[in-house]
Protein backbone atom coordinates (compact mmCIF):
# COMPACT_ATOMS: atom_id res chain seq x y z
CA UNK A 1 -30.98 -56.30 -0.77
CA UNK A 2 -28.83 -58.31 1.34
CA UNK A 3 -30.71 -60.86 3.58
CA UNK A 4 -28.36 -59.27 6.67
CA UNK A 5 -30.19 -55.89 6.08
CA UNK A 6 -33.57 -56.89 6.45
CA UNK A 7 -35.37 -56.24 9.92
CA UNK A 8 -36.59 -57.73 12.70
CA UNK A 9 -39.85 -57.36 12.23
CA UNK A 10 -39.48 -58.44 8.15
CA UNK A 11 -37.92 -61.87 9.84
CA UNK A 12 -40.66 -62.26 12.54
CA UNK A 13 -42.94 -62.65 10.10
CA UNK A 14 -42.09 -65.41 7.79
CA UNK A 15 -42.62 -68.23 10.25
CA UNK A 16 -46.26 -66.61 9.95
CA UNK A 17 -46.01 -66.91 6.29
CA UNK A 18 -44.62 -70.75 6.22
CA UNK A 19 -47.42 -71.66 8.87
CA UNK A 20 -50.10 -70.64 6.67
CA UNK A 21 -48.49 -72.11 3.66
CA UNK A 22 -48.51 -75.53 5.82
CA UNK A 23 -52.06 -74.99 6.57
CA UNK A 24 -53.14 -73.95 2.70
CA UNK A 25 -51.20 -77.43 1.77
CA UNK A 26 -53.29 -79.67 4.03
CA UNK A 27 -56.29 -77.60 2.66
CA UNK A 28 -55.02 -79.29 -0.79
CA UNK A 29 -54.28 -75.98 -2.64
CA UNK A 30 -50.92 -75.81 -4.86
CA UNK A 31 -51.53 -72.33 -5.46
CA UNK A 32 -51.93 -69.07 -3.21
CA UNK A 33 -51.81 -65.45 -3.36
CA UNK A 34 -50.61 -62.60 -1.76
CA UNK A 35 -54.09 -61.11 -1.21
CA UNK A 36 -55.33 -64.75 -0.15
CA UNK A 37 -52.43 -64.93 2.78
CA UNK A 38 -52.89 -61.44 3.88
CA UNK A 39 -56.66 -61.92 4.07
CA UNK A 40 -55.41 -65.33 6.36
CA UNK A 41 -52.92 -63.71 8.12
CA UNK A 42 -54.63 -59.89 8.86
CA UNK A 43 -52.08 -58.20 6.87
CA UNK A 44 -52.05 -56.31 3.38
CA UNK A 45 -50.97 -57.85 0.23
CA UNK A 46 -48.60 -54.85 -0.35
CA UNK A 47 -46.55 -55.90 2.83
CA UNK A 48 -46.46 -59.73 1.74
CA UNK A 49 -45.05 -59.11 -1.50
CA UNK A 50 -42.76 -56.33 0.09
CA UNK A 51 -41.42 -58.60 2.88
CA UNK A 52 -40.83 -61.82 0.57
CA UNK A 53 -39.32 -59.33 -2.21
CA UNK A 54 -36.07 -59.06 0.22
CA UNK A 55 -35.39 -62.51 -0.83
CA UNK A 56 -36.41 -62.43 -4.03
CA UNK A 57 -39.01 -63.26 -6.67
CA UNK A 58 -41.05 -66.38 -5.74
CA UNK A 59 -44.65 -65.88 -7.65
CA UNK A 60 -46.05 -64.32 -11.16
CA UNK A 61 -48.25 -61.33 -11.43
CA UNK A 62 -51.49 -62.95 -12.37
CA UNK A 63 -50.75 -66.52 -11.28
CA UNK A 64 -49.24 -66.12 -7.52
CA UNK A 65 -47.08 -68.72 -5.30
CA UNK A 66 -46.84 -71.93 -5.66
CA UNK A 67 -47.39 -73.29 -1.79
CA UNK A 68 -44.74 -76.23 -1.78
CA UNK A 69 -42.05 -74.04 -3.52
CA UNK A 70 -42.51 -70.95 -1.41
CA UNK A 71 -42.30 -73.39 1.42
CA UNK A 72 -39.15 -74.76 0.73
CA UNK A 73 -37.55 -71.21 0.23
CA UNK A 74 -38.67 -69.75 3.19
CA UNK A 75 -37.31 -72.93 4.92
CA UNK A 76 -34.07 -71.99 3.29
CA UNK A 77 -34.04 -68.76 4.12
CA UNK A 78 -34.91 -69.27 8.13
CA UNK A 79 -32.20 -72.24 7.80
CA UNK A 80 -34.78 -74.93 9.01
CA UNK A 81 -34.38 -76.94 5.77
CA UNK A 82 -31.84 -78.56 8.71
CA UNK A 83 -32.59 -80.16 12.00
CA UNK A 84 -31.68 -78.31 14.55
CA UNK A 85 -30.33 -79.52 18.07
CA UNK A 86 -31.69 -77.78 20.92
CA UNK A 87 -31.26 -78.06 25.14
CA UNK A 88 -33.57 -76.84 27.20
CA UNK A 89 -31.84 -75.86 30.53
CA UNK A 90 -34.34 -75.59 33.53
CA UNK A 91 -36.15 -79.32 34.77
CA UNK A 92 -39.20 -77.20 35.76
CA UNK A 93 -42.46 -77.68 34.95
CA UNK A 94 -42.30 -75.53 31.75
CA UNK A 95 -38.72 -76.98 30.75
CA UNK A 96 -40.66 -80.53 31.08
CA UNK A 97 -43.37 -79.52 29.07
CA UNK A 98 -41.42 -77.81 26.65
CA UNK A 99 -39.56 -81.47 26.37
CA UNK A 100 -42.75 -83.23 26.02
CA UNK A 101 -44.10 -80.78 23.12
CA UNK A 102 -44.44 -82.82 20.06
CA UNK A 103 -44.51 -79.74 17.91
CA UNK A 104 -40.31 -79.19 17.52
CA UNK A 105 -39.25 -82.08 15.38
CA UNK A 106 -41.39 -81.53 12.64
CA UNK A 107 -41.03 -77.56 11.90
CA UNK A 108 -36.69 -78.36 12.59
CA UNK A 109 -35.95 -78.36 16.19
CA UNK A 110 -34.77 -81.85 18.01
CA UNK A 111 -34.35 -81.33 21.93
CA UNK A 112 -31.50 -83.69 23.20
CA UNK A 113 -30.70 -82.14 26.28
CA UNK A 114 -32.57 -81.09 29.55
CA UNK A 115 -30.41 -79.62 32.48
CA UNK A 116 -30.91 -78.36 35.85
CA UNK A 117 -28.74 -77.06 38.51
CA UNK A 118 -31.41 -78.87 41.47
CA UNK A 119 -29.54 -81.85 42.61
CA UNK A 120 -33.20 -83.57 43.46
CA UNK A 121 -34.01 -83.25 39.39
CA UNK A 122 -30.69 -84.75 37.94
CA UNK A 123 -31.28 -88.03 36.82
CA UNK A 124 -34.83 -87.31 36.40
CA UNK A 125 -36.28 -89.47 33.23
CA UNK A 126 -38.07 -86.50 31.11
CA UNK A 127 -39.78 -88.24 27.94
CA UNK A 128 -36.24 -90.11 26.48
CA UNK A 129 -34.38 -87.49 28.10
CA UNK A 130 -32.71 -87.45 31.67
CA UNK A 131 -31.83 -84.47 33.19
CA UNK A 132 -28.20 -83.48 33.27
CA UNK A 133 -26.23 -81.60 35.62
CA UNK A 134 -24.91 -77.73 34.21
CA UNK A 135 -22.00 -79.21 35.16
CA UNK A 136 -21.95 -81.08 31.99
CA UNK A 137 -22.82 -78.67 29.75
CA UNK A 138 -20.03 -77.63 28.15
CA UNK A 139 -19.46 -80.87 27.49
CA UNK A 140 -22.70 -81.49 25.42
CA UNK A 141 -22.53 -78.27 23.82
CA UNK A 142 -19.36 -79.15 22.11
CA UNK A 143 -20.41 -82.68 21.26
CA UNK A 144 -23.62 -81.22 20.16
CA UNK A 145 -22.43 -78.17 18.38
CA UNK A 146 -25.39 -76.47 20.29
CA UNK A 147 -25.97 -73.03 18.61
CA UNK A 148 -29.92 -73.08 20.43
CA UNK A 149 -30.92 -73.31 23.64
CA UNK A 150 -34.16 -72.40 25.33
CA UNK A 151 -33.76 -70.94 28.65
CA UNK A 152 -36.70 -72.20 31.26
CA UNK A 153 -34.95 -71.03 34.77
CA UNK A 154 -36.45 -68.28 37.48
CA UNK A 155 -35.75 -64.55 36.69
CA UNK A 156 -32.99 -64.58 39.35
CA UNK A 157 -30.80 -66.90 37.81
CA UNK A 158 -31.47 -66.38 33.71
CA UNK A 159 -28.50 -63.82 33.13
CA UNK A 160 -25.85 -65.75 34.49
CA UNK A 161 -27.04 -68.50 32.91
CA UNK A 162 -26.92 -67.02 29.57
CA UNK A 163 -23.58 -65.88 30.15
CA UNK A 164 -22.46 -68.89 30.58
CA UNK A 165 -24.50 -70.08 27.20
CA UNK A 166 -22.66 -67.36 25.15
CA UNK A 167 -19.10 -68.05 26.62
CA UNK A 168 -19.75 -71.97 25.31
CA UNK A 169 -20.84 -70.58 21.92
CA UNK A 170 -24.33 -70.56 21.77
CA UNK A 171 -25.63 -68.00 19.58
CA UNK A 172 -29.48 -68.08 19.80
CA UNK A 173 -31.81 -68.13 23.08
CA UNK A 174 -35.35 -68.51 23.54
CA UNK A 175 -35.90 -66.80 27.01
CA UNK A 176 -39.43 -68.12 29.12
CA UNK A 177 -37.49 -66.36 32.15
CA UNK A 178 -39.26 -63.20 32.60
CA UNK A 179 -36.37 -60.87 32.67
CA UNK A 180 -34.66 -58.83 29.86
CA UNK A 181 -31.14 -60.61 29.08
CA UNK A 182 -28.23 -58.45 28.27
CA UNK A 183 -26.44 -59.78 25.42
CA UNK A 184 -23.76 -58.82 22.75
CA UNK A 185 -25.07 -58.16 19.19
CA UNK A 186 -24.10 -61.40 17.80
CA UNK A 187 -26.62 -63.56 20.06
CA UNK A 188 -29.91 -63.18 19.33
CA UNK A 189 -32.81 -63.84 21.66
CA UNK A 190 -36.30 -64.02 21.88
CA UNK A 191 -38.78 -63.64 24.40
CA UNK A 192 -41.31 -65.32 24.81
CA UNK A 193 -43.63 -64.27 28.46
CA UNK A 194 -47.20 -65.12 29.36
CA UNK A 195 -47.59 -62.98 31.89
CA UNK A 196 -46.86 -59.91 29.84
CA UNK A 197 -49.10 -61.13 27.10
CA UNK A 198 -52.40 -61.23 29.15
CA UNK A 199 -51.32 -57.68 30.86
CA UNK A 200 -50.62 -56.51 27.42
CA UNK A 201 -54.43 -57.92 26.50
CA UNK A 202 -56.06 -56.68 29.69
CA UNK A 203 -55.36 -52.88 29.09
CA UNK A 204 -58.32 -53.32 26.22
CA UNK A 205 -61.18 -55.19 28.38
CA UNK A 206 -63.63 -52.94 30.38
CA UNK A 207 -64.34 -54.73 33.06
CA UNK A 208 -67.90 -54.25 33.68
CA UNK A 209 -69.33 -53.56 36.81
């Protein structure tokens, strides 16, 4: 099956998959299983071996995955055998943090930009960063070649934002603005919103009187 015809959800979950590989290798074990990483990740063995089937065959009935190989092809496959450049546009206090975060560089993801629109953060020394004006943008897009960007502005502001990130080019946003963006089907972007997540949780606690 061609890689463009597997599904969301299919994709979503092979970061999980190369995550737990990472974790088996620091464990020491060169050798895993579907069962074992189901039993890891909450998830049948079936759908493992369904999901990395898409892609091909990467174990042997009997003696399983090798962890570093299956790690390599899944890097592959999520192109993050690369390192990726990535801006973060909002100086907030999430866009700092998200700046600080030491956890990019190693999974693939370099942050070389930080930009706000607040004339009062421009200039601003974030980590080795400084904070740019949007009015250079386009500008460090192109020398960039930016195809990433994680979004980190209030609701009100996020969509014309990203319209302006899809007329440069970019072609993958990670959205912390808690709004839905509209986009056309070649930009892909994902969601990511706190608040939602603990209202989500919530619904299942009894609160006890």
């Amino acid at each position: 099956m061609a890689e463009q015809s597997v599904s969301d959800v299919v994709i979503n979950r092979l970061p999980l998959y190369l995550r737990m590989l990472e974790f088996l290798q620091k464990e020491g074990k060169a050798i895993t299983s579907s069962q074992e990483l189901g039993e890891r990740l909450a998830l049948s063995s079936a759908q493992i071996r369904k999901d990395l089937s898409y892609f091909g065959g990467f174990g042997k009935q009997g003696t399983g995955y090798n962890v570093e190989y299956l790690q390599k092809q899944l890097r592959q496959i999520l192109h993050i055998d690369q390192m990726w450049d990535v801006a973060v546009i909002g100086a907030g206090d999430l866009g700092r943090a998200l700046v600080h975060y030491q956890g990019f560089a190693s999974e693939g993801f370099q942050i070389v930009a930080i930009f706000d629109i607040a004339q009062k953060k421009i200039g601003m020394p974030v980590g080795d960063l400084v904070v740019a004006s949007m009015d250079e943008l386009p500008r460090v897009v192109q020398e960039k070649q930016l195809a990433v960007v994680i979004l980190a502005v209030p609701a009100e502001s996020a969509q014309s934002v990203a319209n302006q990130l899809i007329e440069l080019g970019v072609r993958a946003i990670l959205n912390y603005a808690p709004i839905t963006l509209n986009v056309p089907p070649n930009v892909r972007v994902y969601n990511i919103d706190p608040v939602v997540g603990l209202q989500s949780m919530t619904y299942y606690l009894q609160v006890k009187v």
